[in-house]
Every structure is written in C-alpha cells, then in structure tokens.
C-alpha atoms as a PDB file:
ATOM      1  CA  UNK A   1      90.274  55.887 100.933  1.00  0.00           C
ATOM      2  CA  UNK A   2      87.032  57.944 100.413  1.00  0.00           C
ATOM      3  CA  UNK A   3      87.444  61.421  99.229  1.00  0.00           C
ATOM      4  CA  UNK A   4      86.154  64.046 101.731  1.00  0.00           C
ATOM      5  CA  UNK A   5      83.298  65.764 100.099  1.00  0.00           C
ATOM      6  CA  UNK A   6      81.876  69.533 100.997  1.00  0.00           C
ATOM      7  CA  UNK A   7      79.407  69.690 103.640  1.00  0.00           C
ATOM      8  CA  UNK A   8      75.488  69.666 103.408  1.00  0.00           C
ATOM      9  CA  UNK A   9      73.968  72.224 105.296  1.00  0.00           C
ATOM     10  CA  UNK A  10      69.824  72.506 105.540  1.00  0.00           C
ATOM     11  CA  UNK A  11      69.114  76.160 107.280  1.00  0.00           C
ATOM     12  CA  UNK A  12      66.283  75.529 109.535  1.00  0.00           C
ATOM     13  CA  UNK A  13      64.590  72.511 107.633  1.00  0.00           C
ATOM     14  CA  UNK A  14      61.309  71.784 108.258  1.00  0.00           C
ATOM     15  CA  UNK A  15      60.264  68.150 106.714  1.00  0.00           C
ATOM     16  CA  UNK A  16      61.616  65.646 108.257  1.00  0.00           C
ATOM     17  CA  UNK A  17      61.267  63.617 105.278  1.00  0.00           C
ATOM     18  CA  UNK A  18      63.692  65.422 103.192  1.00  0.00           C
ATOM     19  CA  UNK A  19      66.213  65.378 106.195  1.00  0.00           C
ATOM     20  CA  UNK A  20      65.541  61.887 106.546  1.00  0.00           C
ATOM     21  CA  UNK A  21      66.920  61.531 102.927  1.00  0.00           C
ATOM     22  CA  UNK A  22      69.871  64.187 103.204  1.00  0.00           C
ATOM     23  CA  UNK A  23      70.999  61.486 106.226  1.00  0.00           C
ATOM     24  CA  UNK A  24      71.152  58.639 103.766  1.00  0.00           C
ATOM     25  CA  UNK A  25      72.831  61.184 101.191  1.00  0.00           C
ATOM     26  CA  UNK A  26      75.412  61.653 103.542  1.00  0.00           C
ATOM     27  CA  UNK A  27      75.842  58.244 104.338  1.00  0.00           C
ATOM     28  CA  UNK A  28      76.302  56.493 100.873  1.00  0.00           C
ATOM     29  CA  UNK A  29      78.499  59.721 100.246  1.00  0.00           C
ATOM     30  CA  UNK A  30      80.424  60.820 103.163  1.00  0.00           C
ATOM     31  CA  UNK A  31      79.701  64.143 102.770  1.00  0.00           C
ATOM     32  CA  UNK A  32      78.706  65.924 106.310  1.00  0.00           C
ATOM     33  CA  UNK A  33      75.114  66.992 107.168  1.00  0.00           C
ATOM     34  CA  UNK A  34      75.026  70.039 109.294  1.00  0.00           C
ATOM     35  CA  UNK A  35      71.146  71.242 110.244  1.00  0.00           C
ATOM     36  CA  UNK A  36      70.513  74.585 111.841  1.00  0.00           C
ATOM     37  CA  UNK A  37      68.186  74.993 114.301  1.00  0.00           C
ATOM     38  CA  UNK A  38      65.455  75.627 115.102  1.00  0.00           C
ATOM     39  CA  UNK A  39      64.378  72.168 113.235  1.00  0.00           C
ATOM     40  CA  UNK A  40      61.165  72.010 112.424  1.00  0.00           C
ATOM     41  CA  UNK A  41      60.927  68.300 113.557  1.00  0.00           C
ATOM     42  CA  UNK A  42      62.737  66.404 116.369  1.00  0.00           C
ATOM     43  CA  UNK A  43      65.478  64.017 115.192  1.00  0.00           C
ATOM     44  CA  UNK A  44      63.453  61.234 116.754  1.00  0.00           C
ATOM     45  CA  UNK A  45      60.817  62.209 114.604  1.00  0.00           C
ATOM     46  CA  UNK A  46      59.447  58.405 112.984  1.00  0.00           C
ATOM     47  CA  UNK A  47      59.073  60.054 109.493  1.00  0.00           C
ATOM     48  CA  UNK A  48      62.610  61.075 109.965  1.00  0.00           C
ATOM     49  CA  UNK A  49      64.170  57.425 110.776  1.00  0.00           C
ATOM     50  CA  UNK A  50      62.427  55.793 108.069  1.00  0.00           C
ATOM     51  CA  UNK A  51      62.929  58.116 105.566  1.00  0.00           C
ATOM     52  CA  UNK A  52      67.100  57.677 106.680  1.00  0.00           C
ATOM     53  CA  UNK A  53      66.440  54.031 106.987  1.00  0.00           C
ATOM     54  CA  UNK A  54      68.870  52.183 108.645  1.00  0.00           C
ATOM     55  CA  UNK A  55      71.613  54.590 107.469  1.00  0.00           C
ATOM     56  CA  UNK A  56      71.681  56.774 110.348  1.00  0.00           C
ATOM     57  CA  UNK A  57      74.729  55.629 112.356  1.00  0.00           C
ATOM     58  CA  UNK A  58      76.513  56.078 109.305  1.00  0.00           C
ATOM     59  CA  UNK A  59      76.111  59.394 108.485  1.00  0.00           C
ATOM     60  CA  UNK A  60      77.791  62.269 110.193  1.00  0.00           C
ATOM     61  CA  UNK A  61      75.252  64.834 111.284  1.00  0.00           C
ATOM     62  CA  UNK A  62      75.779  68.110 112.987  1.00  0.00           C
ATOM     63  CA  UNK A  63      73.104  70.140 114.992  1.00  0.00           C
ATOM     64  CA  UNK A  64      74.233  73.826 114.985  1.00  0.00           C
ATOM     65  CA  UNK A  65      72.064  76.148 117.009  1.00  0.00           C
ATOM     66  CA  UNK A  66      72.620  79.359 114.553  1.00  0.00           C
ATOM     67  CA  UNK A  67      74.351  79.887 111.500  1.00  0.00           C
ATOM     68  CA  UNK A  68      76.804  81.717 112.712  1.00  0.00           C
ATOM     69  CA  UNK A  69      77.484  78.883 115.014  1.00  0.00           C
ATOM     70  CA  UNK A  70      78.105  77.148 111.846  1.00  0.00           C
ATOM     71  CA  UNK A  71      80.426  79.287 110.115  1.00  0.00           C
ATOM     72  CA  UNK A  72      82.354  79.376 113.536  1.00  0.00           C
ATOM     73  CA  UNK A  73      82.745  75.733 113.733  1.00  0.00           C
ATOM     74  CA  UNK A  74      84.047  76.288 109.456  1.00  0.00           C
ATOM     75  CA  UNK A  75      86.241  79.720 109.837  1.00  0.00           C
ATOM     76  CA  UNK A  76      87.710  79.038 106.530  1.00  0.00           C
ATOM     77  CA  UNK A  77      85.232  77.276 104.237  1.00  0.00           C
ATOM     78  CA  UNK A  78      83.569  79.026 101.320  1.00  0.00           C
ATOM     79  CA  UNK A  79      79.648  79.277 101.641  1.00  0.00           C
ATOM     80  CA  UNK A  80      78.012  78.993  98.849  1.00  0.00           C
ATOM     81  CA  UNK A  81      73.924  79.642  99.261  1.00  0.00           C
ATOM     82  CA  UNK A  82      71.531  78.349  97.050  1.00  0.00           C
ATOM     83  CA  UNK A  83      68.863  79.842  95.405  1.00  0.00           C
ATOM     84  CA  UNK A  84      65.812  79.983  92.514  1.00  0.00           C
ATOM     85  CA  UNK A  85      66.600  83.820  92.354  1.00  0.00           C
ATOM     86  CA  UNK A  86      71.160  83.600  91.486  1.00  0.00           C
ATOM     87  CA  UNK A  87      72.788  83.728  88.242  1.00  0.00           C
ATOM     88  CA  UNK A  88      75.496  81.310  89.066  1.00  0.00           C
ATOM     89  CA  UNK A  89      74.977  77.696  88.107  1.00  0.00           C
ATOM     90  CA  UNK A  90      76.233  74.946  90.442  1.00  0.00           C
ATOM     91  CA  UNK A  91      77.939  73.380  87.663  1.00  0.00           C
ATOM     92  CA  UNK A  92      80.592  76.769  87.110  1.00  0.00           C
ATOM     93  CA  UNK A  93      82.108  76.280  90.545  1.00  0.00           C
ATOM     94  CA  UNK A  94      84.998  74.066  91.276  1.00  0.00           C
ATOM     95  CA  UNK A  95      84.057  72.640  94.443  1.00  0.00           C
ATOM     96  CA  UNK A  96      86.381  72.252  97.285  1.00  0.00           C
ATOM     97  CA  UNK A  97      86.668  69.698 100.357  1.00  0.00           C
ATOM     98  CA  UNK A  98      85.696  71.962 102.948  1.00  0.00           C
ATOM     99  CA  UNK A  99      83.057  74.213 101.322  1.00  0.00           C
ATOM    100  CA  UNK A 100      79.439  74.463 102.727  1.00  0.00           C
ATOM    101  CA  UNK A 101      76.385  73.903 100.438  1.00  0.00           C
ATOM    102  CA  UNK A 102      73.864  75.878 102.032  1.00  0.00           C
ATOM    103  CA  UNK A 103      70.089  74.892 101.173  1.00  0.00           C
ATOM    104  CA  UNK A 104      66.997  77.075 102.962  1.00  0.00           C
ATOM    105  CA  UNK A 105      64.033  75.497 104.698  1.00  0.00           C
ATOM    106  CA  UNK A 106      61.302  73.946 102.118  1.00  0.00           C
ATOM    107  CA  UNK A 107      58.560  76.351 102.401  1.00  0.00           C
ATOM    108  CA  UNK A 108      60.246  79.947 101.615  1.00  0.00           C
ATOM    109  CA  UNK A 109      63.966  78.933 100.778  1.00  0.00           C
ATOM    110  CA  UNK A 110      67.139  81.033 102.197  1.00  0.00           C
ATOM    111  CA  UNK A 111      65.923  84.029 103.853  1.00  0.00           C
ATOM    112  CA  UNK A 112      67.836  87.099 102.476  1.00  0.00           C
ATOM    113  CA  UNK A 113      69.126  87.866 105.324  1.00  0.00           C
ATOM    114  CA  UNK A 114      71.513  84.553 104.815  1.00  0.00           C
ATOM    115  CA  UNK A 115      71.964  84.515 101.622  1.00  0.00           C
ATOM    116  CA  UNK A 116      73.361  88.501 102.448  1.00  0.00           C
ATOM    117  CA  UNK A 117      75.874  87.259 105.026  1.00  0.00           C
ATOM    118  CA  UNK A 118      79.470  88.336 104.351  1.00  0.00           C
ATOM    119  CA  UNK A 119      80.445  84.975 104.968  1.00  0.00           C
ATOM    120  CA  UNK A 120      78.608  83.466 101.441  1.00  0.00           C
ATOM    121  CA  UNK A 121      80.416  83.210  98.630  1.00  0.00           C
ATOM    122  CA  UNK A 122      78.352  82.982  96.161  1.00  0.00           C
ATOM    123  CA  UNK A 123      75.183  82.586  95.619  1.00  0.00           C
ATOM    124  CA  UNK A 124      74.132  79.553  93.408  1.00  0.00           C
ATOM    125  CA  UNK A 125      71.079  77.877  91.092  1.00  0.00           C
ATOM    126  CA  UNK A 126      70.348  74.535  89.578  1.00  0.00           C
ATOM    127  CA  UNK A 127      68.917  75.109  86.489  1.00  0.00           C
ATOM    128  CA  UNK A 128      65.005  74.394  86.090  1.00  0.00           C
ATOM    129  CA  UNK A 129      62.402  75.259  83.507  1.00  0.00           C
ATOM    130  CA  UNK A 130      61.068  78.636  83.705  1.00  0.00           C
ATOM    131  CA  UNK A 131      57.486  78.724  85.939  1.00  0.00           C
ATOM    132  CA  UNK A 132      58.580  76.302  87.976  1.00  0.00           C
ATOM    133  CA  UNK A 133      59.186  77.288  91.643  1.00  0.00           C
ATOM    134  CA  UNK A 134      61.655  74.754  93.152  1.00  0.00           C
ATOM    135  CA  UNK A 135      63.256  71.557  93.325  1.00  0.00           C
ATOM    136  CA  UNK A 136      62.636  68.757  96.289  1.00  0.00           C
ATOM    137  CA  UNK A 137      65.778  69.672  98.956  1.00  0.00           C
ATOM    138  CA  UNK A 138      67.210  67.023  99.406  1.00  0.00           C
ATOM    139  CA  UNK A 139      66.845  66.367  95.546  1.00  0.00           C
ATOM    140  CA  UNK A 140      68.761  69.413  95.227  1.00  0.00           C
ATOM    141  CA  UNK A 141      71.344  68.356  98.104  1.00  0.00           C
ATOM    142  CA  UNK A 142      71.577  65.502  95.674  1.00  0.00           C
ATOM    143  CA  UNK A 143      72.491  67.013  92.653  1.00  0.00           C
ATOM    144  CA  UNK A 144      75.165  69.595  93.983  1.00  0.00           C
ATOM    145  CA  UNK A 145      76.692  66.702  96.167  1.00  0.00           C
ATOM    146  CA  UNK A 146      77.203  64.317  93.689  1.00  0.00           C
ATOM    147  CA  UNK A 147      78.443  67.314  91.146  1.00  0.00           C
ATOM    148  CA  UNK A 148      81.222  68.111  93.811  1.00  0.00           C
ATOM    149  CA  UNK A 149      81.884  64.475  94.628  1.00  0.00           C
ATOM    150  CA  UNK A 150      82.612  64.121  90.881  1.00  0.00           C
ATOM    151  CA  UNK A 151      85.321  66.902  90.495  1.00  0.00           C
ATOM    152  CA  UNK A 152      86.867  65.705  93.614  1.00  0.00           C
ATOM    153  CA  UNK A 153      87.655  62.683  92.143  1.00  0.00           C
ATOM    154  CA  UNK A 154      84.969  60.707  93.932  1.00  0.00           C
ATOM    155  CA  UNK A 155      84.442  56.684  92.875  1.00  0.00           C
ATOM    156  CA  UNK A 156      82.356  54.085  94.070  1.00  0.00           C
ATOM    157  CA  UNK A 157      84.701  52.427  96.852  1.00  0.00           C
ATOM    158  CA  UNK A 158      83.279  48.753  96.134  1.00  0.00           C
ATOM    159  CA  UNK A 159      81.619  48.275  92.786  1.00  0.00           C
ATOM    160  CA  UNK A 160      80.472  44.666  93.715  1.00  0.00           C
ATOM    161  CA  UNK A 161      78.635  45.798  96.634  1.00  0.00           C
ATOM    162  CA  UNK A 162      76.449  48.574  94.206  1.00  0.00           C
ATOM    163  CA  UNK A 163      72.720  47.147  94.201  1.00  0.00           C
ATOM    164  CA  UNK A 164      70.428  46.360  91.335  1.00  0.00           C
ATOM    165  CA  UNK A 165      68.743  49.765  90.151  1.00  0.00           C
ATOM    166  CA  UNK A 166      65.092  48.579  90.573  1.00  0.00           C
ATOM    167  CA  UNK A 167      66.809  48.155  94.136  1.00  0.00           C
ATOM    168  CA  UNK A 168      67.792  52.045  94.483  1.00  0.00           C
END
C-alpha cells in the first residue's frame, strides 16, 4: 500500500507549465496537489495538459479559492512555507503525512503576508549557491516531496514497471 505523502500546495501559480509538472509529481507520487486561486492559467490551459501528460486522471488536485480556504479544509496540518529568504533547511524537518508544503507563485515567491500567517509553521529553504535567485517550482516541489516521501518510508510500489532513465 502506498504511503500517504504531505500535500503540495502552489499559492496562486502562474505557469501553467510548472503546474503541469507538479500534476505528474503528484501522480507518480501520490502526494496531493492543492492550487490556490486566482490561477494564473485555466486548468484547460494546452500548455498545462501536455506538460501533465497523460497523468492527469491520476493525480489528485484540489482548487482552493483562498488560503484560508485551504487551511480550513487541513485544521490540523503543519504549514510549512517556503522561501529564498528562511534559515531552516528542508532537510532538518521530519515530515509528516498530513503537512502542507507551501510554494509561492513563480514571479515574486510567497508574499509576506503568507508566509506571516499564524497558521505556518515554519518557514523553510532549499539550499542554493549564493547570487542565485530561485529554483524552477515545481523543481523545488520535487525536491521537498521526494525528501518527505523518503522519511515516510516511501518505495517504488513496482520496480519492474520503473522505465529506462533516458526514458524519464
């Protein structure tokens, strides 16, 4: 049985490229995508479906309307917020099934105002040379996922069915 993984949640994304990807993240994972509107894209969008490929029936995806529509739907889950500008690295947490990984839009990141919510946790970084401004999103989405995926004890269900890596 698959281990349930944290959710993914993009605060008002606006590529749909790098949503397209957090929907095939989720699917090859399990972990749930949760986007908060407003989008900056429709979920119809073309660049959207082929960047999610066929995976988008299996993915679970959640449209909130607000955050705190969001952290209603998850009254007990730990937030944790990501950011360039936070001392804490994603690898000193010990991840939990039913925290949210929050990730802010591509062209400014969380707005403080989020990140300042007295629902978040903690505020988190992936480590990155100095100078550089940011990671892809859903690269980052990537990274934490898989990090809490492996201390939850996460394994590939069917190791006959993983593909060739020039295939990945």
């Amino acid at each position: 049985m698959p281990v349930a993984l944290p959710s993914i949640a993009f605060y008002e994304p606006r590529i749909p490229e790098n949503t397209g990807a957090a929907i095939r993240l989720s699917a090859v994972t399990g972990a749930p995508l949760r986007l908060i509107e407003p989008l900056g894209f429709t979920l119809e969008e073309p660049k959207l479906r082929r960047a999610g490929l066929d995976y988008h029936d299996l993915a679970t995806v959640t449209v909130h309307p607000t955050f705190d529509a969001l952290l209603e739907s998850m009254p007990s889950s730990r937030v944790f917020a990501f950011t360039a500008r936070a001392q804490t690295v994603y690898t000193d947490l010990e991840y939990r099934s039913d925290d949210i990984l929050l990730f802010g839009p591509e062209p400014t990141g969380l707005p403080d105002e989020a990140m300042a919510h007295p629902r978040v946790t903690a505020c988190v970084r992936i480590p990155m040379l100095a100078g550089r401004r940011s990671l892809n999103l859903s690269n980052c989405a990537a990274i934490v996922t898989y990090e809490a995926a492996r201390q939850l004890g996460f394994t590939d269900a069917d190791p006959t069915a993983t593909r060739a890596a020039a295939e990945c």
